[in-house]
N, C-alpha and C. Protein backbone atom coordinates (compact mmCIF):
# COMPACT_ATOMS: atom_id res chain seq x y z
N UNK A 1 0.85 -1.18 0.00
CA UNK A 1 0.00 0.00 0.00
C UNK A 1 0.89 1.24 0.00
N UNK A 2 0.39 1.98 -1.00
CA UNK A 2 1.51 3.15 -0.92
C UNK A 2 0.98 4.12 0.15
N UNK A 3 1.82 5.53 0.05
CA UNK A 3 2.05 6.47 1.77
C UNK A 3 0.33 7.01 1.56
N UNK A 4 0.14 7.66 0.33
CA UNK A 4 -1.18 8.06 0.08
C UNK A 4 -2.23 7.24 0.77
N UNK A 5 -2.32 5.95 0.40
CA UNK A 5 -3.74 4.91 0.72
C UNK A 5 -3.14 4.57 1.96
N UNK A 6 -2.03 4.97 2.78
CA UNK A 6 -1.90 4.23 4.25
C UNK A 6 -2.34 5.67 5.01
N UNK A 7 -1.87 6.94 4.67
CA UNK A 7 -2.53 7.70 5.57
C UNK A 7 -4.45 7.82 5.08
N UNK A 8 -4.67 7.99 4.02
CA UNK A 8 -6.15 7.80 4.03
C UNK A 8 -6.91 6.75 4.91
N UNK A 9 -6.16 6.06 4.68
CA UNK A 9 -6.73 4.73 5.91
C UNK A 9 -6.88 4.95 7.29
N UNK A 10 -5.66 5.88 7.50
CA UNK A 10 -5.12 5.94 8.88
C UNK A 10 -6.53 7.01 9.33
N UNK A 11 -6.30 8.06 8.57
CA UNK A 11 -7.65 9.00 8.25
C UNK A 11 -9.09 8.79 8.62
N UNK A 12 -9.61 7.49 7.87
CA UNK A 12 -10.79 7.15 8.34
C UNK A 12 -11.10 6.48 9.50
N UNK A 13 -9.55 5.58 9.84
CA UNK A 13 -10.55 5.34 11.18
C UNK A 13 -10.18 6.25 11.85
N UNK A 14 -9.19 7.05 12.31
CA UNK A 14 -9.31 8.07 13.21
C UNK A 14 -10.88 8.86 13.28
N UNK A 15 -11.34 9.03 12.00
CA UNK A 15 -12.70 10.22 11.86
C UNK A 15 -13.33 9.33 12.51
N UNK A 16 -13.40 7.68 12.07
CA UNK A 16 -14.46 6.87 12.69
C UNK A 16 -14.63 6.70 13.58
N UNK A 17 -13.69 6.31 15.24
CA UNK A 17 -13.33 6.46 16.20
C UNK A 17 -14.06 7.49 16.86
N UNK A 18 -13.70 9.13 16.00
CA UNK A 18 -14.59 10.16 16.65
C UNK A 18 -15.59 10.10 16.51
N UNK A 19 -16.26 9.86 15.60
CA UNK A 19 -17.48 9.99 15.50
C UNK A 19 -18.21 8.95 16.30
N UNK A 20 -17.99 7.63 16.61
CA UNK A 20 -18.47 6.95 17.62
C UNK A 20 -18.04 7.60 19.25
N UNK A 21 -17.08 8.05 19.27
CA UNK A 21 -16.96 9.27 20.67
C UNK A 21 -17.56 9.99 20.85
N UNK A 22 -18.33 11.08 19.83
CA UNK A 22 -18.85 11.98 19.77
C UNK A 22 -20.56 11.30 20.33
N UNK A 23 -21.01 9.81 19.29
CA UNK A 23 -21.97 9.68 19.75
C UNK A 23 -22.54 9.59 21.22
N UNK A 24 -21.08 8.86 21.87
CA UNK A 24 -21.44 8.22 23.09
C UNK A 24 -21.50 9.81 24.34
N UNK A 25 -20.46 10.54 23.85
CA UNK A 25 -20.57 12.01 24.48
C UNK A 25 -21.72 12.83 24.30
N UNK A 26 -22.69 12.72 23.53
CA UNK A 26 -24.24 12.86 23.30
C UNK A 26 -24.48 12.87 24.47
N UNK A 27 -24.27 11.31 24.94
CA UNK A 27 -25.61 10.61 26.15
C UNK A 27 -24.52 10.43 27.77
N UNK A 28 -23.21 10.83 27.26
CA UNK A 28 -22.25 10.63 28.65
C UNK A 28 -21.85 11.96 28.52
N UNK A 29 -21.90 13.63 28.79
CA UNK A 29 -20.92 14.48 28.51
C UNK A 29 -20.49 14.85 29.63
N UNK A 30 -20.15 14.27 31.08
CA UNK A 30 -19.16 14.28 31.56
C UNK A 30 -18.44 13.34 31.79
N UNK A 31 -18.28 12.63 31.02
CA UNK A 31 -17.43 11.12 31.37
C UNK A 31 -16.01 11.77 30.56
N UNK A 32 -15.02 12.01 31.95
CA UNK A 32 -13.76 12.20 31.63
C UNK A 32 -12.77 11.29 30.79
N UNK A 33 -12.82 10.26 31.07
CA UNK A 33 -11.65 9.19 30.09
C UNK A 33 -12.46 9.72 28.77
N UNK A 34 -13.67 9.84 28.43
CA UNK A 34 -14.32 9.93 26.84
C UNK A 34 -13.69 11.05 26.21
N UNK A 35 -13.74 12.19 27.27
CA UNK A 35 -13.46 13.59 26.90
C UNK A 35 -12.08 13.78 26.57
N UNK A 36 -11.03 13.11 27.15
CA UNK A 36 -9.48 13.04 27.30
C UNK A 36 -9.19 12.22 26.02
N UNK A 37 -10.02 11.04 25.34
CA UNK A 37 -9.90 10.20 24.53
C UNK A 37 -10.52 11.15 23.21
N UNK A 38 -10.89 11.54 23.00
CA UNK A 38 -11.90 12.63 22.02
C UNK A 38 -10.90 13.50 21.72
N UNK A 39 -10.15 13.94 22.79
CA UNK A 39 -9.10 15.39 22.58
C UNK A 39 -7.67 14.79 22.18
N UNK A 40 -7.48 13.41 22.56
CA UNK A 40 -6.18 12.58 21.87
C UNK A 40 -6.30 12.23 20.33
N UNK A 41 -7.67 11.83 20.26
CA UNK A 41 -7.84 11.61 18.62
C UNK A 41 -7.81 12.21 17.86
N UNK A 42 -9.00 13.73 18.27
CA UNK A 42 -8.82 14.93 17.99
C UNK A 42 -7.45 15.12 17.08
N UNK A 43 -6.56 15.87 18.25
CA UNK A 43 -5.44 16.20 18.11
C UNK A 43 -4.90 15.04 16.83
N UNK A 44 -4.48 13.90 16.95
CA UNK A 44 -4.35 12.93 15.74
C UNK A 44 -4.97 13.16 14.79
N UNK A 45 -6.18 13.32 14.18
CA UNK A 45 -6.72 13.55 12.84
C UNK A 45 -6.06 15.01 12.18
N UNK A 46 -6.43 16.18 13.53
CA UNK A 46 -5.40 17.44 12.57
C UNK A 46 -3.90 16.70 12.46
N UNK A 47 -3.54 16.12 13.35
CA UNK A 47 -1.68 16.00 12.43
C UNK A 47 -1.89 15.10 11.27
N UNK A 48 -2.73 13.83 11.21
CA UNK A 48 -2.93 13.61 10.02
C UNK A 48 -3.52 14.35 8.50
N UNK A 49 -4.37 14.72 9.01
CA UNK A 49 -5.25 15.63 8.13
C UNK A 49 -3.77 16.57 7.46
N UNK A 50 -3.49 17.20 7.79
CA UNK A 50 -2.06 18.43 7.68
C UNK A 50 -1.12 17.41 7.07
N UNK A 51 -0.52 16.08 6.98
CA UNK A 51 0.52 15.11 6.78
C UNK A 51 0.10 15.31 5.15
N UNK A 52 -1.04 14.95 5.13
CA UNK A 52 -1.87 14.17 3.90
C UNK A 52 -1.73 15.79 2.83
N UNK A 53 -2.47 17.06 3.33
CA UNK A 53 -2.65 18.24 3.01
C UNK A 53 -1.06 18.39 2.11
N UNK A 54 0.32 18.39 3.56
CA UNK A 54 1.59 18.68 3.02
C UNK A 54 1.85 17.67 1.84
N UNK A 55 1.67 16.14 1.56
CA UNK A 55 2.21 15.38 0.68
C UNK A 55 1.92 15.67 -0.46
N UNK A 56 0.24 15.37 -0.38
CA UNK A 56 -0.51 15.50 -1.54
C UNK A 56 -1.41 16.72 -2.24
N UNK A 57 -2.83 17.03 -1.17
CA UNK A 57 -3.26 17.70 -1.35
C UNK A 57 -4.61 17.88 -0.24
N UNK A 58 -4.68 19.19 -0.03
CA UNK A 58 -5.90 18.89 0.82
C UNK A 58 -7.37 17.90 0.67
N UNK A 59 -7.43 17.45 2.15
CA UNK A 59 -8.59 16.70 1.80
C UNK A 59 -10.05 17.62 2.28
N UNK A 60 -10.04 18.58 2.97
CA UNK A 60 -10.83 19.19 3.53
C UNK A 60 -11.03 20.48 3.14
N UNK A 61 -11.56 21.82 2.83
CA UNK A 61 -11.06 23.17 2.36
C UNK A 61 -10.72 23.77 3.56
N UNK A 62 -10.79 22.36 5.13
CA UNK A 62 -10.04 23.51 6.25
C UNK A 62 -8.72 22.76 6.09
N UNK A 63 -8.23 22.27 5.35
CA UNK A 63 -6.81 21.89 5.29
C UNK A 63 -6.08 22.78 3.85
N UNK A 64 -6.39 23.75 3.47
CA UNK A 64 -6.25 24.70 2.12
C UNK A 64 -5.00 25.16 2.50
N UNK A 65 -3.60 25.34 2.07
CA UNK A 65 -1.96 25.95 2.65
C UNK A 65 -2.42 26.84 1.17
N UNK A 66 -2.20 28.30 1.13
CA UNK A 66 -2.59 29.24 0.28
C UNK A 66 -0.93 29.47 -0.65
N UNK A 67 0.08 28.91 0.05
CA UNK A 67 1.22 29.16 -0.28
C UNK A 67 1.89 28.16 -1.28
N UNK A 68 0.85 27.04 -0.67
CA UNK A 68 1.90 25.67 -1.76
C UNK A 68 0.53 24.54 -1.83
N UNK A 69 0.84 24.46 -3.30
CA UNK A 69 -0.37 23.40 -3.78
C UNK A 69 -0.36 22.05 -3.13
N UNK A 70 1.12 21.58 -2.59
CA UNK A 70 1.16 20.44 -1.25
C UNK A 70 1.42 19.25 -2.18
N UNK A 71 1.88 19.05 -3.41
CA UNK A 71 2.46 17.93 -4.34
C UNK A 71 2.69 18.70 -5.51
N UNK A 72 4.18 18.23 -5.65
CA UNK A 72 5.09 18.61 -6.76
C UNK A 72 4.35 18.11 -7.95
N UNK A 73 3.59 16.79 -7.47
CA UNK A 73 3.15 16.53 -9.23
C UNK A 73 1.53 16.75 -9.52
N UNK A 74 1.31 17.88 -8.61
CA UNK A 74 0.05 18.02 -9.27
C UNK A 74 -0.69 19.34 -10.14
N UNK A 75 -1.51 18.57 -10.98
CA UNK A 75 -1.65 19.49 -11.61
C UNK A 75 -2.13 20.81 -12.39
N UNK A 76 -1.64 21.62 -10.81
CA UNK A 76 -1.69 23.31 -11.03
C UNK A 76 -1.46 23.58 -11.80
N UNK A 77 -1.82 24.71 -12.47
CA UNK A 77 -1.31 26.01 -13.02
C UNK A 77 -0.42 26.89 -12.12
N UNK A 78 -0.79 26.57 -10.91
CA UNK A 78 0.01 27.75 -10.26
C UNK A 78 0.97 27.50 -9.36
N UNK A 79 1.79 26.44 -9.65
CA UNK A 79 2.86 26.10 -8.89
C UNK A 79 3.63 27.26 -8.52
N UNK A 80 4.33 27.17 -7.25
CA UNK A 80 4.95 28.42 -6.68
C UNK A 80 3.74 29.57 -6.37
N UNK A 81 2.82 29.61 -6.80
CA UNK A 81 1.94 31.20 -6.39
C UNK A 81 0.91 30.93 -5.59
N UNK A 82 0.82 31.77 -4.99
CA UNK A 82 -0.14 31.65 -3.47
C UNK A 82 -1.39 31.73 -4.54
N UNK A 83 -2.17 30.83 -3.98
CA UNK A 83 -3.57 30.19 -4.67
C UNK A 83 -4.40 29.27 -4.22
N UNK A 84 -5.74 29.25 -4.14
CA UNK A 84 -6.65 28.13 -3.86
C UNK A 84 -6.45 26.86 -4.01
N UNK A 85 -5.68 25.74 -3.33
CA UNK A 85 -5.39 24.80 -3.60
C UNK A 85 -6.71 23.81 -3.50
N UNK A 86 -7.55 24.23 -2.78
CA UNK A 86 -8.56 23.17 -2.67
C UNK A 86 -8.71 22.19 -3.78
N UNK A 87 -8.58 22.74 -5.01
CA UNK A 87 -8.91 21.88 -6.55
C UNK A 87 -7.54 21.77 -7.18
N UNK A 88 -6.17 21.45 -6.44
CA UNK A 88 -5.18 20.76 -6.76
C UNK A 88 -5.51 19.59 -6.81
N UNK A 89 -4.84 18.79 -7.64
CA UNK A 89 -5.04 17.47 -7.41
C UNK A 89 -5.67 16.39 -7.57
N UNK A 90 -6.09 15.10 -8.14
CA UNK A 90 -7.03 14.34 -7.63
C UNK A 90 -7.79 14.02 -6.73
N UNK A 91 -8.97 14.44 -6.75
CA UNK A 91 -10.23 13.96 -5.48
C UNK A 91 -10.14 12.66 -5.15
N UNK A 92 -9.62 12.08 -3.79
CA UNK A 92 -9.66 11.03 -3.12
C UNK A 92 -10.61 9.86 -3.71
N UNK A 93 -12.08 10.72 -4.00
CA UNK A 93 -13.12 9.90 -4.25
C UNK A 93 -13.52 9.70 -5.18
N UNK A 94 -12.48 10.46 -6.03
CA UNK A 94 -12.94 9.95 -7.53
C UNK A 94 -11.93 9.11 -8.05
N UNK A 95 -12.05 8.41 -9.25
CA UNK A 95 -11.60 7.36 -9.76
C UNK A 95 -10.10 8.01 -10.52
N UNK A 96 -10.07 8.81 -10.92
CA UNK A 96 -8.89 9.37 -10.97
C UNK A 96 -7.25 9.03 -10.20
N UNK A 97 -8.11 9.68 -8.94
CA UNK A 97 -6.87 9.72 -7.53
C UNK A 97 -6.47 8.44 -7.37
N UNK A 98 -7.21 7.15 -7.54
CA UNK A 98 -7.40 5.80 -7.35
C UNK A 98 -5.87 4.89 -9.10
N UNK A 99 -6.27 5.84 -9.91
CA UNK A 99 -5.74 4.80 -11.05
C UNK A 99 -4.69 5.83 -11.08
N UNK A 100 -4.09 6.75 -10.32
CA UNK A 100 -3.05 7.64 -11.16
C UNK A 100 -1.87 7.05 -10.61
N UNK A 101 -1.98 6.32 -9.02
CA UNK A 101 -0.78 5.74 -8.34
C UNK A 101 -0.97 4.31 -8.89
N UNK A 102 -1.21 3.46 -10.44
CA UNK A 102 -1.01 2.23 -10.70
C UNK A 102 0.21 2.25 -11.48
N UNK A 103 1.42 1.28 -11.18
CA UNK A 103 2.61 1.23 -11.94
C UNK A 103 2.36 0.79 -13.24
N UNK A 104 3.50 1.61 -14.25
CA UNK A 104 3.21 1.23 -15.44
C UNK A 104 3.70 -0.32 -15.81
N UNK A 105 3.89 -1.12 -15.14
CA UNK A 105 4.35 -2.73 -15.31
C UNK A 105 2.55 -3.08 -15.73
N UNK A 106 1.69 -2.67 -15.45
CA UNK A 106 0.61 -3.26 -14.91
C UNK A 106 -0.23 -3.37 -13.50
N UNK A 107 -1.15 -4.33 -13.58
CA UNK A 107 -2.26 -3.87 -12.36
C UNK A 107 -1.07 -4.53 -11.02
């Protein structure tokens, strides 16, 4: 698995994790270990989120760096110039982002 599809991975379950935290903090919101566990994951998804942003490209428009499109091989127009990166790049979820990391040997 290349660095791309291991932090995306890493990515979802972290979000997933929260979001089952978040549910249970609904119906528990003072249960301290939840709250301390919420703010550890937390904290983990922005350093991931930002890892993924610096390699490749943002996945979020709150992960947008105005200074650098966040991958040398993608393909801007505006490499080097402070610019909207949000639409650098291949979309994760489209089929694109998926077939552009296949080696040319084959599948």
């Amino acid at each position: 698995m290349d660095d791309r599809n291991t932090l995306l991975k890493e990515i979802d379950q972290v979000s997933f994790y929260l979001d089952d935290l978040r549910l249970y903090l609904d119906t528990h919101p003072l249960e301290e270990k939840a709250l301390d566990l919420y703010q550890q994951k937390h904290q983990k998804r922005q350093e991931l989120l930002k890892e993924y942003a610096e390699k490749f490209e943002p996945l979020t428009c709150h992960c947008v760096d105005l200074t650098t499109n966040g991958s040398q091989a993608s393909d801007t127009c505006c490499l080097g110039h402070k610019h909207w990166t949000w639409s650098d790049g291949p979309i994760p979820w489209e089929t694109a982002a998926n077939s552009c990391h296949i080696s040319k040997g084959g599948v």
